[in-house]
C-alpha atoms as a PDB file:
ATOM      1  CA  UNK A   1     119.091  45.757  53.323  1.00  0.00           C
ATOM      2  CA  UNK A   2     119.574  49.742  52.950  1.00  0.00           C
ATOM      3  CA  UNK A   3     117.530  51.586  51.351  1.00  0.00           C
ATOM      4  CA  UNK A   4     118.106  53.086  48.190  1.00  0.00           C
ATOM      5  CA  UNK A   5     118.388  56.738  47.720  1.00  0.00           C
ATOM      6  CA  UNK A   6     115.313  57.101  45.560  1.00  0.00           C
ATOM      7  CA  UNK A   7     113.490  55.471  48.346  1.00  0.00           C
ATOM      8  CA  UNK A   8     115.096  58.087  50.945  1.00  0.00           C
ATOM      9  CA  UNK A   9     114.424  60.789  48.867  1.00  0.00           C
ATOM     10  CA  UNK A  10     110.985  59.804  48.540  1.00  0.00           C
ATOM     11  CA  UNK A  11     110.448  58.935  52.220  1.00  0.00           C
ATOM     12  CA  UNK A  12     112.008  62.712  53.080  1.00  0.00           C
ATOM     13  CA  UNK A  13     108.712  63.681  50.505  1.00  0.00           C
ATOM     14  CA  UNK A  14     106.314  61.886  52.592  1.00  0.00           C
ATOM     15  CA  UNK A  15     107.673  63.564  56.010  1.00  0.00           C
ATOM     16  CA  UNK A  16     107.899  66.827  54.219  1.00  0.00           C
ATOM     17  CA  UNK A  17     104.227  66.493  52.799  1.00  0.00           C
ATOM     18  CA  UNK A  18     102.787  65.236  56.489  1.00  0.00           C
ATOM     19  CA  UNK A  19     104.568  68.165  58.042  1.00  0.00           C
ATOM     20  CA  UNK A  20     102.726  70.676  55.662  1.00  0.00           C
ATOM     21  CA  UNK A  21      99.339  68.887  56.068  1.00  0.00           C
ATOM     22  CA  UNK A  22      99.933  69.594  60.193  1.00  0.00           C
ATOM     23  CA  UNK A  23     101.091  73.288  59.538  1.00  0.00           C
ATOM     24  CA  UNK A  24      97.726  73.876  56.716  1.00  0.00           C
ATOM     25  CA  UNK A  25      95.407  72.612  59.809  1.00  0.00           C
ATOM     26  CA  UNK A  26      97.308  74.479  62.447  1.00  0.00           C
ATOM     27  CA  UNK A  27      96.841  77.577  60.041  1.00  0.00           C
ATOM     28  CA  UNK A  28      93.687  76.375  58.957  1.00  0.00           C
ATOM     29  CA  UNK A  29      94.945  76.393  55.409  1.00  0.00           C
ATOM     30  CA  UNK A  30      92.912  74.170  52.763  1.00  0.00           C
ATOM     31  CA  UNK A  31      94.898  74.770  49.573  1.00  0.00           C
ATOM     32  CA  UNK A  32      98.643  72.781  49.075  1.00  0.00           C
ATOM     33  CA  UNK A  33     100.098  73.166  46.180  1.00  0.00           C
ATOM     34  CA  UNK A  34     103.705  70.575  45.102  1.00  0.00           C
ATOM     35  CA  UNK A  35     105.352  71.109  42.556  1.00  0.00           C
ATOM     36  CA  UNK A  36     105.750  67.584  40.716  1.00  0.00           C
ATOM     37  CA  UNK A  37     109.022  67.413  38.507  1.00  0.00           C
ATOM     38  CA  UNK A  38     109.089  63.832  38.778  1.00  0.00           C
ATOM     39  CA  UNK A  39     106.390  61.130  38.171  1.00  0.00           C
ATOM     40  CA  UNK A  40     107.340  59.254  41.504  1.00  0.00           C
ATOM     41  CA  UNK A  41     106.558  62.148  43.717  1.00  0.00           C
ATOM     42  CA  UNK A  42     102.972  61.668  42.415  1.00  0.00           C
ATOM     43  CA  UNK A  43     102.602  58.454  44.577  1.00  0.00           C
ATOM     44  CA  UNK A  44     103.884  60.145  47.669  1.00  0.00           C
ATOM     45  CA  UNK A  45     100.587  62.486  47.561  1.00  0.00           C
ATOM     46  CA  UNK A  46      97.665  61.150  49.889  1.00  0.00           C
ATOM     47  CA  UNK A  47      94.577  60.703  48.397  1.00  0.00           C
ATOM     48  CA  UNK A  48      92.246  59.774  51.441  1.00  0.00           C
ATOM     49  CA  UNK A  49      91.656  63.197  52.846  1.00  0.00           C
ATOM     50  CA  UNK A  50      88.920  65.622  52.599  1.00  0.00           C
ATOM     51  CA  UNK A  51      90.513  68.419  54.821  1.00  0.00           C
ATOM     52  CA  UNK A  52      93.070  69.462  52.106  1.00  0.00           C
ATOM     53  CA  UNK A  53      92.685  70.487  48.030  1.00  0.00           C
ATOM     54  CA  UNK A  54      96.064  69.285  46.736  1.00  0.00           C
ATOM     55  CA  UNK A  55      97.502  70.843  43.132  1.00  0.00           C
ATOM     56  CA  UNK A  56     100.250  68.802  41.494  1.00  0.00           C
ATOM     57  CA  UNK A  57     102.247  71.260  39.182  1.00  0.00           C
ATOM     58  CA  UNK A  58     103.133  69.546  36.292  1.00  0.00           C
ATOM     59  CA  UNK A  59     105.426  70.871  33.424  1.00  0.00           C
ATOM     60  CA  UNK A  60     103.853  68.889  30.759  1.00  0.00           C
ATOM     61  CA  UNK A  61     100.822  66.159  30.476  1.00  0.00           C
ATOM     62  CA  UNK A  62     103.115  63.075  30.022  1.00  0.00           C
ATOM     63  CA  UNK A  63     103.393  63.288  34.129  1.00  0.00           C
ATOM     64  CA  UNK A  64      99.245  63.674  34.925  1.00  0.00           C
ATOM     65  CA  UNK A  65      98.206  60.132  33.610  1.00  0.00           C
ATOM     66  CA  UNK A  66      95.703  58.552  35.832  1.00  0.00           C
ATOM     67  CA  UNK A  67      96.380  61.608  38.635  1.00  0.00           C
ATOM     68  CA  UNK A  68      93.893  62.033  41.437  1.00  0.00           C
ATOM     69  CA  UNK A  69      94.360  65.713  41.907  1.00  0.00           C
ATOM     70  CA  UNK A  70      93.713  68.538  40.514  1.00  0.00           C
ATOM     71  CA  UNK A  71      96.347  69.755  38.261  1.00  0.00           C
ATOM     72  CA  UNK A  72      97.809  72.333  37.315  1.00  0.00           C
ATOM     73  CA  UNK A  73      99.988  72.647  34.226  1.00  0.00           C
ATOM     74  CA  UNK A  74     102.967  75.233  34.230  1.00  0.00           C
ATOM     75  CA  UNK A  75     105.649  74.671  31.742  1.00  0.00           C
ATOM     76  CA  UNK A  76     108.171  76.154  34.066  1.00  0.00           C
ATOM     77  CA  UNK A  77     111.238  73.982  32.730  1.00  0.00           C
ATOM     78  CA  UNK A  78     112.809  77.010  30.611  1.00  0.00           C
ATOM     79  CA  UNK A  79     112.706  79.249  33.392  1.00  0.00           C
ATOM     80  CA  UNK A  80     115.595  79.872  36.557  1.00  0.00           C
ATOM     81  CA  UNK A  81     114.588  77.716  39.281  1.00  0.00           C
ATOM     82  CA  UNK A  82     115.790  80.999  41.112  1.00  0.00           C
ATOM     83  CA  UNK A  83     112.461  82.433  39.268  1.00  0.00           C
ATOM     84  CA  UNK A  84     110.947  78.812  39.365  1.00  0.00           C
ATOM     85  CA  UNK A  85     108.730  79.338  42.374  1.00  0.00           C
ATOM     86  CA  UNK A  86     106.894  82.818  41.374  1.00  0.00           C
ATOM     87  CA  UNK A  87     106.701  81.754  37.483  1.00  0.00           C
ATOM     88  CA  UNK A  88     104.422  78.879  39.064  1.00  0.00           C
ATOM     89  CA  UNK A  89     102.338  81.029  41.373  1.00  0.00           C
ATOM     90  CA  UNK A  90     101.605  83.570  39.250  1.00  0.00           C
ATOM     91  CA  UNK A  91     100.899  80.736  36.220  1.00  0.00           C
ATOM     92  CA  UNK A  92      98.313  79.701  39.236  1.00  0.00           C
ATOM     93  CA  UNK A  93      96.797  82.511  40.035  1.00  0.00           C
ATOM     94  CA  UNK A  94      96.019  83.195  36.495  1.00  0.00           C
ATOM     95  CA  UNK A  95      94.509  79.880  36.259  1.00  0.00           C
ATOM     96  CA  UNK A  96      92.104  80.492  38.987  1.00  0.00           C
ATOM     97  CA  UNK A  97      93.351  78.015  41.561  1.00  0.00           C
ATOM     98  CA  UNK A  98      95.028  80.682  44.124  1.00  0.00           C
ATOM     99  CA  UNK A  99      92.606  83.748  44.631  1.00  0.00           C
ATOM    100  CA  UNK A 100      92.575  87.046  46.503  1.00  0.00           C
ATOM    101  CA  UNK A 101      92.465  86.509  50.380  1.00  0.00           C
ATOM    102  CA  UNK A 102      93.407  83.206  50.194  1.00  0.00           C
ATOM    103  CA  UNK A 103      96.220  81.293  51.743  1.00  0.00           C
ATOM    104  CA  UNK A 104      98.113  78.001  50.070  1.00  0.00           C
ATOM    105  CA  UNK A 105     100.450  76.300  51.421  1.00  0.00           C
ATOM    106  CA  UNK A 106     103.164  74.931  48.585  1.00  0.00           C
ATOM    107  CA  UNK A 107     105.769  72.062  48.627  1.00  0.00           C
ATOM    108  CA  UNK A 108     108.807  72.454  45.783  1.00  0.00           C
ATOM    109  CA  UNK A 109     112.164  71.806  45.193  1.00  0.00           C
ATOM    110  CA  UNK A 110     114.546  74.803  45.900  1.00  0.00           C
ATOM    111  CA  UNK A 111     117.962  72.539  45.259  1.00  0.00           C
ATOM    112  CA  UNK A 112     116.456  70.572  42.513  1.00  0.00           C
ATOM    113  CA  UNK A 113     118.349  67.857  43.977  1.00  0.00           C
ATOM    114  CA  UNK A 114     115.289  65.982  45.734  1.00  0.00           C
ATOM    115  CA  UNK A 115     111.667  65.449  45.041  1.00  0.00           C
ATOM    116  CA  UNK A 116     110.555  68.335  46.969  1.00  0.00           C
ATOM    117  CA  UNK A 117     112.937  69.909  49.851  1.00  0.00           C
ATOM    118  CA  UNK A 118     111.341  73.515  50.669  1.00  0.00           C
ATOM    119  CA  UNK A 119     107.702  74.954  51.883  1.00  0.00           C
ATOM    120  CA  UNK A 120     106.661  78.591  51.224  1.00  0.00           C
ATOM    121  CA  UNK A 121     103.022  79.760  52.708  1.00  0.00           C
ATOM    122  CA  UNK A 122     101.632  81.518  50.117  1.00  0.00           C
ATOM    123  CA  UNK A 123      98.937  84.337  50.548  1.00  0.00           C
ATOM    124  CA  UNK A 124      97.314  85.155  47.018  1.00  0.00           C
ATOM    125  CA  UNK A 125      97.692  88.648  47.497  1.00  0.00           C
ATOM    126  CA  UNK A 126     100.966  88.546  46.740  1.00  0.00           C
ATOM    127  CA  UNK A 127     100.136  87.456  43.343  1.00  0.00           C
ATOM    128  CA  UNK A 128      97.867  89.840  41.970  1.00  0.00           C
ATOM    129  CA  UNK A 129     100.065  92.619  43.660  1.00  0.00           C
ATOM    130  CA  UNK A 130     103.058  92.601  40.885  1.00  0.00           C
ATOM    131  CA  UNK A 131     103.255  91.153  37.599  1.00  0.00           C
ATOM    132  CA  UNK A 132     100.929  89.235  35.226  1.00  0.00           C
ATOM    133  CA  UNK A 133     102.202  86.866  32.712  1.00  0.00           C
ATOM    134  CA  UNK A 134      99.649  87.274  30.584  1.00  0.00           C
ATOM    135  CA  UNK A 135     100.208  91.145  30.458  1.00  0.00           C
ATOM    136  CA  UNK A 136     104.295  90.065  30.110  1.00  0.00           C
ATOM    137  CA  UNK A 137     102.981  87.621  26.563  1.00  0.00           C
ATOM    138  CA  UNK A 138     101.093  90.573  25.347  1.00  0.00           C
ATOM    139  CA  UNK A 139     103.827  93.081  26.022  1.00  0.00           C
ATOM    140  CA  UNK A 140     106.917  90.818  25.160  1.00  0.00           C
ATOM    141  CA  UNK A 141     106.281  91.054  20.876  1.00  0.00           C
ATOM    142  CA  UNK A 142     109.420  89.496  19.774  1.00  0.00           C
ATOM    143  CA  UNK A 143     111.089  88.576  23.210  1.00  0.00           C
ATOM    144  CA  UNK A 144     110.888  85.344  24.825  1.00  0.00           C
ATOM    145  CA  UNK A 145     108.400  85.700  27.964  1.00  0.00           C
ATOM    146  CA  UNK A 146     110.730  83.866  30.245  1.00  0.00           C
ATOM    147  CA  UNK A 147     113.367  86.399  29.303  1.00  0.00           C
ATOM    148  CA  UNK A 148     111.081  89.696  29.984  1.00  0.00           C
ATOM    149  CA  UNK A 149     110.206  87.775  33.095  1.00  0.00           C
ATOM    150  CA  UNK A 150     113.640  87.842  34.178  1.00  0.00           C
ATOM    151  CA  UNK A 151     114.120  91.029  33.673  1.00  0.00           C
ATOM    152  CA  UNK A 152     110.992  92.576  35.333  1.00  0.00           C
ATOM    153  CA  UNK A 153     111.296  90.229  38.329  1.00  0.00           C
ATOM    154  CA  UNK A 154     115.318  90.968  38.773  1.00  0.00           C
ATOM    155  CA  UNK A 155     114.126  95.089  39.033  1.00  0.00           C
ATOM    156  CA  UNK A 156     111.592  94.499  41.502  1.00  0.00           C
ATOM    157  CA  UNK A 157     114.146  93.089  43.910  1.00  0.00           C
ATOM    158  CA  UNK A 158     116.657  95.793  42.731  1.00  0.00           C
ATOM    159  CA  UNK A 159     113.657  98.083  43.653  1.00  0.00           C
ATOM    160  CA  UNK A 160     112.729  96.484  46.945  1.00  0.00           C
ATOM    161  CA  UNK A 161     115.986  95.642  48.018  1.00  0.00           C
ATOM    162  CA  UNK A 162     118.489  98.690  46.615  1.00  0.00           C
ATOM    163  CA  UNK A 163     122.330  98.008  47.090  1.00  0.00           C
ATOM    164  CA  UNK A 164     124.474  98.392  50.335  1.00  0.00           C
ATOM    165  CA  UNK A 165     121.808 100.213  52.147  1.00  0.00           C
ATOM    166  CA  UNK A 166     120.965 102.368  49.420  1.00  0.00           C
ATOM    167  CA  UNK A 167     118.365 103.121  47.228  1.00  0.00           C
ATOM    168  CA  UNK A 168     119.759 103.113  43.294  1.00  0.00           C
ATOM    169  CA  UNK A 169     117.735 103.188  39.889  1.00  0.00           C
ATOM    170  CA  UNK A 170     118.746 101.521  36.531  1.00  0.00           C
ATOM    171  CA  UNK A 171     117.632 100.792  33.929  1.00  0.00           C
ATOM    172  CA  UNK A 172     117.934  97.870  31.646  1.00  0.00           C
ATOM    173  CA  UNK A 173     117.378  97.582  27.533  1.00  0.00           C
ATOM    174  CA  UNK A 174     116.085  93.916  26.197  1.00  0.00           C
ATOM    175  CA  UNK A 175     116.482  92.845  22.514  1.00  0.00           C
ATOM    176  CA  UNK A 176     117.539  94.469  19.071  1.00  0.00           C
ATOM    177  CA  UNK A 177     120.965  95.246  20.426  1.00  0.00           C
ATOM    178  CA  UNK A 178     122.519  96.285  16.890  1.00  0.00           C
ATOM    179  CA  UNK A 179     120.251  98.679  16.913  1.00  0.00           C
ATOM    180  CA  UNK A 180     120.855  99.818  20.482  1.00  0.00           C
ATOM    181  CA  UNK A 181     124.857  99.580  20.504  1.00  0.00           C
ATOM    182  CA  UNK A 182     124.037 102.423  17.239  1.00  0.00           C
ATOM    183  CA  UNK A 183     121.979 104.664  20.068  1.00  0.00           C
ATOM    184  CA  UNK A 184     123.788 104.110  22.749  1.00  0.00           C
ATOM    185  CA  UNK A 185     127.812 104.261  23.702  1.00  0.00           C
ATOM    186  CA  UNK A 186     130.081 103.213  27.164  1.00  0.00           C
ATOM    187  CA  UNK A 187     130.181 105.351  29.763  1.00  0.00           C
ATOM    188  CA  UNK A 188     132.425 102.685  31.947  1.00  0.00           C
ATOM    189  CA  UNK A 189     134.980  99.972  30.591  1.00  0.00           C
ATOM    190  CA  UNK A 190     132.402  97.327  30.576  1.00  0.00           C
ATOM    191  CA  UNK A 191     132.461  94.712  33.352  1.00  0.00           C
ATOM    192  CA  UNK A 192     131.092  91.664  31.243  1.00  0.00           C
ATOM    193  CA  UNK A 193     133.315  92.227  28.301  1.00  0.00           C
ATOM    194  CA  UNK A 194     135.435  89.023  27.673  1.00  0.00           C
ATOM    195  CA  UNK A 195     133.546  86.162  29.323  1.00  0.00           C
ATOM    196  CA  UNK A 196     131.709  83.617  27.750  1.00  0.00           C
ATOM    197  CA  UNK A 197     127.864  83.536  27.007  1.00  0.00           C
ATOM    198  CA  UNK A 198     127.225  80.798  29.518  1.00  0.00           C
ATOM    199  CA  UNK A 199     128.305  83.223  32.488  1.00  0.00           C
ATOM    200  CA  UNK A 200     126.577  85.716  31.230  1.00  0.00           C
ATOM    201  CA  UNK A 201     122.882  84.734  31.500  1.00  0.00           C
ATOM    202  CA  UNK A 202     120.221  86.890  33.103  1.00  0.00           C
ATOM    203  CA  UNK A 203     119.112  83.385  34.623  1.00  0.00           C
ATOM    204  CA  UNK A 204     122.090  82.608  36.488  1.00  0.00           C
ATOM    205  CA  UNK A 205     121.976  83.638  39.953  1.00  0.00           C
ATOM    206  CA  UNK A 206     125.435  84.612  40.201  1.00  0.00           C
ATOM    207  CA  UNK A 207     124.579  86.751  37.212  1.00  0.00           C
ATOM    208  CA  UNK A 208     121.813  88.505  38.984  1.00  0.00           C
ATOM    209  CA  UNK A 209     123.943  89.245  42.044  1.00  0.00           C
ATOM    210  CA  UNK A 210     126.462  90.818  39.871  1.00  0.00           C
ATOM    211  CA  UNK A 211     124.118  92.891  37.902  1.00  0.00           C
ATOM    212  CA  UNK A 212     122.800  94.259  41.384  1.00  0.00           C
ATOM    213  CA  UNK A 213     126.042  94.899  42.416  1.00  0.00           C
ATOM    214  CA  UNK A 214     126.861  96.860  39.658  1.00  0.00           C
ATOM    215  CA  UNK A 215     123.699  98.847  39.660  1.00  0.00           C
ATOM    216  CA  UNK A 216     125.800 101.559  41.974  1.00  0.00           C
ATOM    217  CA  UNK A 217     127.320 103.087  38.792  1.00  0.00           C
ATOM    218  CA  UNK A 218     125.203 105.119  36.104  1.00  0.00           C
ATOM    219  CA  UNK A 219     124.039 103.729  32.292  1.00  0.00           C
ATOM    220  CA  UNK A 220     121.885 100.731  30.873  1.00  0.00           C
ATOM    221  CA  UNK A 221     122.623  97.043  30.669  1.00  0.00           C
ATOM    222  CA  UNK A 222     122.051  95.404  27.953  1.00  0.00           C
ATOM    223  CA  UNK A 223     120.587  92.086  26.965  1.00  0.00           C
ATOM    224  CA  UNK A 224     119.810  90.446  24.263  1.00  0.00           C
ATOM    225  CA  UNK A 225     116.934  88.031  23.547  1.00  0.00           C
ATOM    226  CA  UNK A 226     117.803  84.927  24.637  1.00  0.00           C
ATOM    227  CA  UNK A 227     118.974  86.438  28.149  1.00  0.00           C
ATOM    228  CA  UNK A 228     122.629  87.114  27.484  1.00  0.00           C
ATOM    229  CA  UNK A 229     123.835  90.100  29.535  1.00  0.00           C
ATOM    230  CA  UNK A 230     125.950  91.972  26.554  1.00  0.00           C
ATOM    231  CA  UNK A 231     127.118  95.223  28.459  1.00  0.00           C
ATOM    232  CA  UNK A 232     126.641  97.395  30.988  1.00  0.00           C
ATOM    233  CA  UNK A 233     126.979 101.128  31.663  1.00  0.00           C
ATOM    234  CA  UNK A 234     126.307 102.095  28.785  1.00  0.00           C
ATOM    235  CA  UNK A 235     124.596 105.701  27.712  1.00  0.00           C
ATOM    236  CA  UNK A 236     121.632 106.115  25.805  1.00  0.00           C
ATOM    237  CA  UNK A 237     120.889 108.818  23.879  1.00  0.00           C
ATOM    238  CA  UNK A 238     117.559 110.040  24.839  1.00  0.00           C
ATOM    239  CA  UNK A 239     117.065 111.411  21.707  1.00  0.00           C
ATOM    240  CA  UNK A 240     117.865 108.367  19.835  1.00  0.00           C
ATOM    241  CA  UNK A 241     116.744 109.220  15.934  1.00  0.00           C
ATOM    242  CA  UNK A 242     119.159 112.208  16.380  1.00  0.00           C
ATOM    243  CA  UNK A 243     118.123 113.986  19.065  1.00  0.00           C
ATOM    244  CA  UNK A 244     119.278 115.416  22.244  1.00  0.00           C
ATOM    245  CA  UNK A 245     121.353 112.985  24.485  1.00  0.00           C
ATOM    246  CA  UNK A 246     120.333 113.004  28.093  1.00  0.00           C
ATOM    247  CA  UNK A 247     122.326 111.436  31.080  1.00  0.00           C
ATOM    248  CA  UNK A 248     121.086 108.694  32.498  1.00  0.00           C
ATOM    249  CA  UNK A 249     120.519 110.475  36.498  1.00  0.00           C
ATOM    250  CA  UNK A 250     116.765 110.209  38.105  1.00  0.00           C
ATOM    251  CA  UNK A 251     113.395 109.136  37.166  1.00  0.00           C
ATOM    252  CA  UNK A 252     113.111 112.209  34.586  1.00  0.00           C
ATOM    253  CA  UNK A 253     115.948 111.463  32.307  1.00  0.00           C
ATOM    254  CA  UNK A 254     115.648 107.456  32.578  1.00  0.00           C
ATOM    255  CA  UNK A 255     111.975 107.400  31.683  1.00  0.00           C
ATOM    256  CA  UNK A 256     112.866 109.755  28.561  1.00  0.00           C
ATOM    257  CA  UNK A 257     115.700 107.124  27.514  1.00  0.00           C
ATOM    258  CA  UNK A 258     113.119 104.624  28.069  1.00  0.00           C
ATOM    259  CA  UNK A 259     110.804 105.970  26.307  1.00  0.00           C
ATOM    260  CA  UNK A 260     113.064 106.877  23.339  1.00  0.00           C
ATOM    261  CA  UNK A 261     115.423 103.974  22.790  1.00  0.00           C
ATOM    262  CA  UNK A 262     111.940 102.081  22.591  1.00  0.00           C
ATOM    263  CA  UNK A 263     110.276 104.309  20.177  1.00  0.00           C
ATOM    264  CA  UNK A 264     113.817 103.668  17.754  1.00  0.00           C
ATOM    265  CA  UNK A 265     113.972  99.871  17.816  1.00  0.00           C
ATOM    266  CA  UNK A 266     112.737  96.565  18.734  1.00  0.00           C
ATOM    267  CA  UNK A 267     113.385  96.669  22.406  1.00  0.00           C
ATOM    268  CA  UNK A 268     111.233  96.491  25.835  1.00  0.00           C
ATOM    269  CA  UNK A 269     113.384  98.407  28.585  1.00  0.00           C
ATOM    270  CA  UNK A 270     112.828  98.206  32.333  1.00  0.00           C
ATOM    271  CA  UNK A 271     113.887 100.935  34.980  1.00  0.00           C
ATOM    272  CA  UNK A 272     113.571 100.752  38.143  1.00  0.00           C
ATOM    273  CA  UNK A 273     113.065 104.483  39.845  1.00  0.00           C
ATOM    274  CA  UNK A 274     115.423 105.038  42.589  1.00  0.00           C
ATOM    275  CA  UNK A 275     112.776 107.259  44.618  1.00  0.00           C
ATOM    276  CA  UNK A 276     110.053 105.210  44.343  1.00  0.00           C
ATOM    277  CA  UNK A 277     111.253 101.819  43.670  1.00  0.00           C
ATOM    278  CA  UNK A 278     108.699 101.760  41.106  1.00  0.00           C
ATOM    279  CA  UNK A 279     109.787  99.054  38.429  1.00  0.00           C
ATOM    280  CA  UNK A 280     108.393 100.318  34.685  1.00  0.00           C
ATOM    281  CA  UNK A 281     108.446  98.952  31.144  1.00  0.00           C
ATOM    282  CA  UNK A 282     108.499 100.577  28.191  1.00  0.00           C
ATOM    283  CA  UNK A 283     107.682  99.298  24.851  1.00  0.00           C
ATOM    284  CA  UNK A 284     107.233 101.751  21.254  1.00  0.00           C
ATOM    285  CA  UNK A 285     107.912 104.953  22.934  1.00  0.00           C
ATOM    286  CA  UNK A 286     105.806 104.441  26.007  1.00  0.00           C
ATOM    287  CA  UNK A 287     105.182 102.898  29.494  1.00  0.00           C
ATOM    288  CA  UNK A 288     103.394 100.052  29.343  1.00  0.00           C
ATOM    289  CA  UNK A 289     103.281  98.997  33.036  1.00  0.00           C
ATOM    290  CA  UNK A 290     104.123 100.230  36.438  1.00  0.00           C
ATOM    291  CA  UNK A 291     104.761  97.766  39.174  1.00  0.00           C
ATOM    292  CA  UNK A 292     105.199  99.617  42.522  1.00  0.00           C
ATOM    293  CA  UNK A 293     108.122  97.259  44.707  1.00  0.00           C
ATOM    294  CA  UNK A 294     107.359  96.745  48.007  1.00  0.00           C
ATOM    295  CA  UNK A 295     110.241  98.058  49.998  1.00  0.00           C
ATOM    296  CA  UNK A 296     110.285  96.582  53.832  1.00  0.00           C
ATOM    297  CA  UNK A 297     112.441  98.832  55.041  1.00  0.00           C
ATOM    298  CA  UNK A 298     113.277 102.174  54.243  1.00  0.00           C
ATOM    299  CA  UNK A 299     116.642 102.745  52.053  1.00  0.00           C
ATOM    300  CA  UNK A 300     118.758 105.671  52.257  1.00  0.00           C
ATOM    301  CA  UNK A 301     118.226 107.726  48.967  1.00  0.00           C
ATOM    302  CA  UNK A 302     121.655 107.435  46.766  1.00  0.00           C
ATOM    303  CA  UNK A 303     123.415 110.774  46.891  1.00  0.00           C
ATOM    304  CA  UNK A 304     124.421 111.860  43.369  1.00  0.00           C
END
């Protein structure tokens, strides 16, 4: 009799989980970490050894009942499971189960089509290096977390990464877009106009690779609150209550429409700094956090 293809996928879970227990001792790693988004994977975890402190991620408490483990409970369900991974870490971190100097070891679906199909070896230094999620609740105000997340997380790569080998800045304006189409005006025929919302979501991958791509030309995307990309390349006026408008080119003038498209509505806006890499928010007129992106490699600095 063949086996069914729960029972494959669950036997692939058991090889994949063995496999990580060999690489945490080869490693000497203590903590693994799987990410449980269904209650069957829960059997699949072993239970008789002392060499290993597994977490089971859970998104909500229906899935812990009569669990062995520690636990640890991320709601992650709302957020791109391109985002999936780090929104879980960093929900970790904060929790106290992955510390400075320490190494984990963590077992997750990347396809979402199997119980768990990928391993990442995590080194808690990465998470305290970038972005909090408790600082993103207390900045957000009025603007979902997971969206600000987003956001933020899509810069850093834009500031790690740049675009066709070079470095580029942008800058991008979240929330109260009335009030932002009234400061702000194209500079380009806009790219997104004329397709529905449901390709336009800052969560959709192909979304983010466009947005990158179209980082190479000057002005501000916009998005609104629930993560819809509205526009791109558009021109803020720096002065925004009826001031002088400044051209969005370098660190200078960005910060400044930053800063003053903030100050005149109910927005958070993110730029990334094409010198630095240096990923910023702004919120009432002022930064509120600086996240420097590590860049591997150098970039050639975008000629204007």
């Amino acid at each position: 009799m063949s086996a069914t293809s729960g029972e494959k996928t669950e036997k692939e879970s058991l090889v994949l989980i063995h496999e990580a227990m060999v690489i945490a001792e080869k490693l000497k790693i203590r903590k693994i970490l799987i990410v449980c988004e269904k209650a069957i994977l829960v059997r699949t975890i072993p239970t008789d050894t002392e060499k290993f402190q597994f977490f089971v991620v859970v998104p909500h408490e229906k899935v812990i009942e009569d669990l062995e483990h520690e636990v640890i409970l991320c709601d992650y369900r709302g957020v791109a499971r391109s985002d999936r991974l780090d929104y879980i870490l960093r929900t970790a971190a904060e929790q106290g189960k992955l510390k400075k100097g320490e190494k984990a070891i963590c077992l997750f679906s990347l396809s979402g089509a199997r119980l768990v199909d990928s391993l990442r070896i995590i080194r808690g230094e990465e998470l305290y290096s970038h972005i909090s999620l408790r600082d993103l609740k207390r900045i957000a105000k009025n603007i979902p977390v997971d969206v600000l997340y987003a956001v933020v997380n899509l810069a850093m790569e834009i500031g790690r990464e740049g675009r066709e080998g070079v470095s580029v800045g942008t800058i991008f304006v979240v929330g109260d877009t009335e009030r932002v189409n009234e400061l702000s005006k194209p500079m380009i025929f806009d790219p997104f106009l004329g397709y529905p919302e449901e390709e336009r979501s800052i969560f959709d991958p192909k979304v983010q690779e466009s947005v990158k791509e179209l980082t190479l030309i000057d002005g501000a995307f916009i998005i609104r609150e629930d993560g819809i990309v509205l526009s791109a390349g558009r021109y803020l006026h720096a002065g925004a209550g009826g001031g002088k408008a400044t051209p969005l080119r370098g660190l200078g003038a960005r910060h400044a429409a930053a800063a003053a498209i903030t100050a005149h509505s109910e927005t958070i806006a993110v730029t990334v700094s094409e010198s630095t890499g240096t990923v910023r928010i702004f919120s009432g007129g002022k930064t509120v956090m600086s996240i420097r992106s590590y860049r591997p490699h150098l970039l050639v600095k975008r000629k204007h």
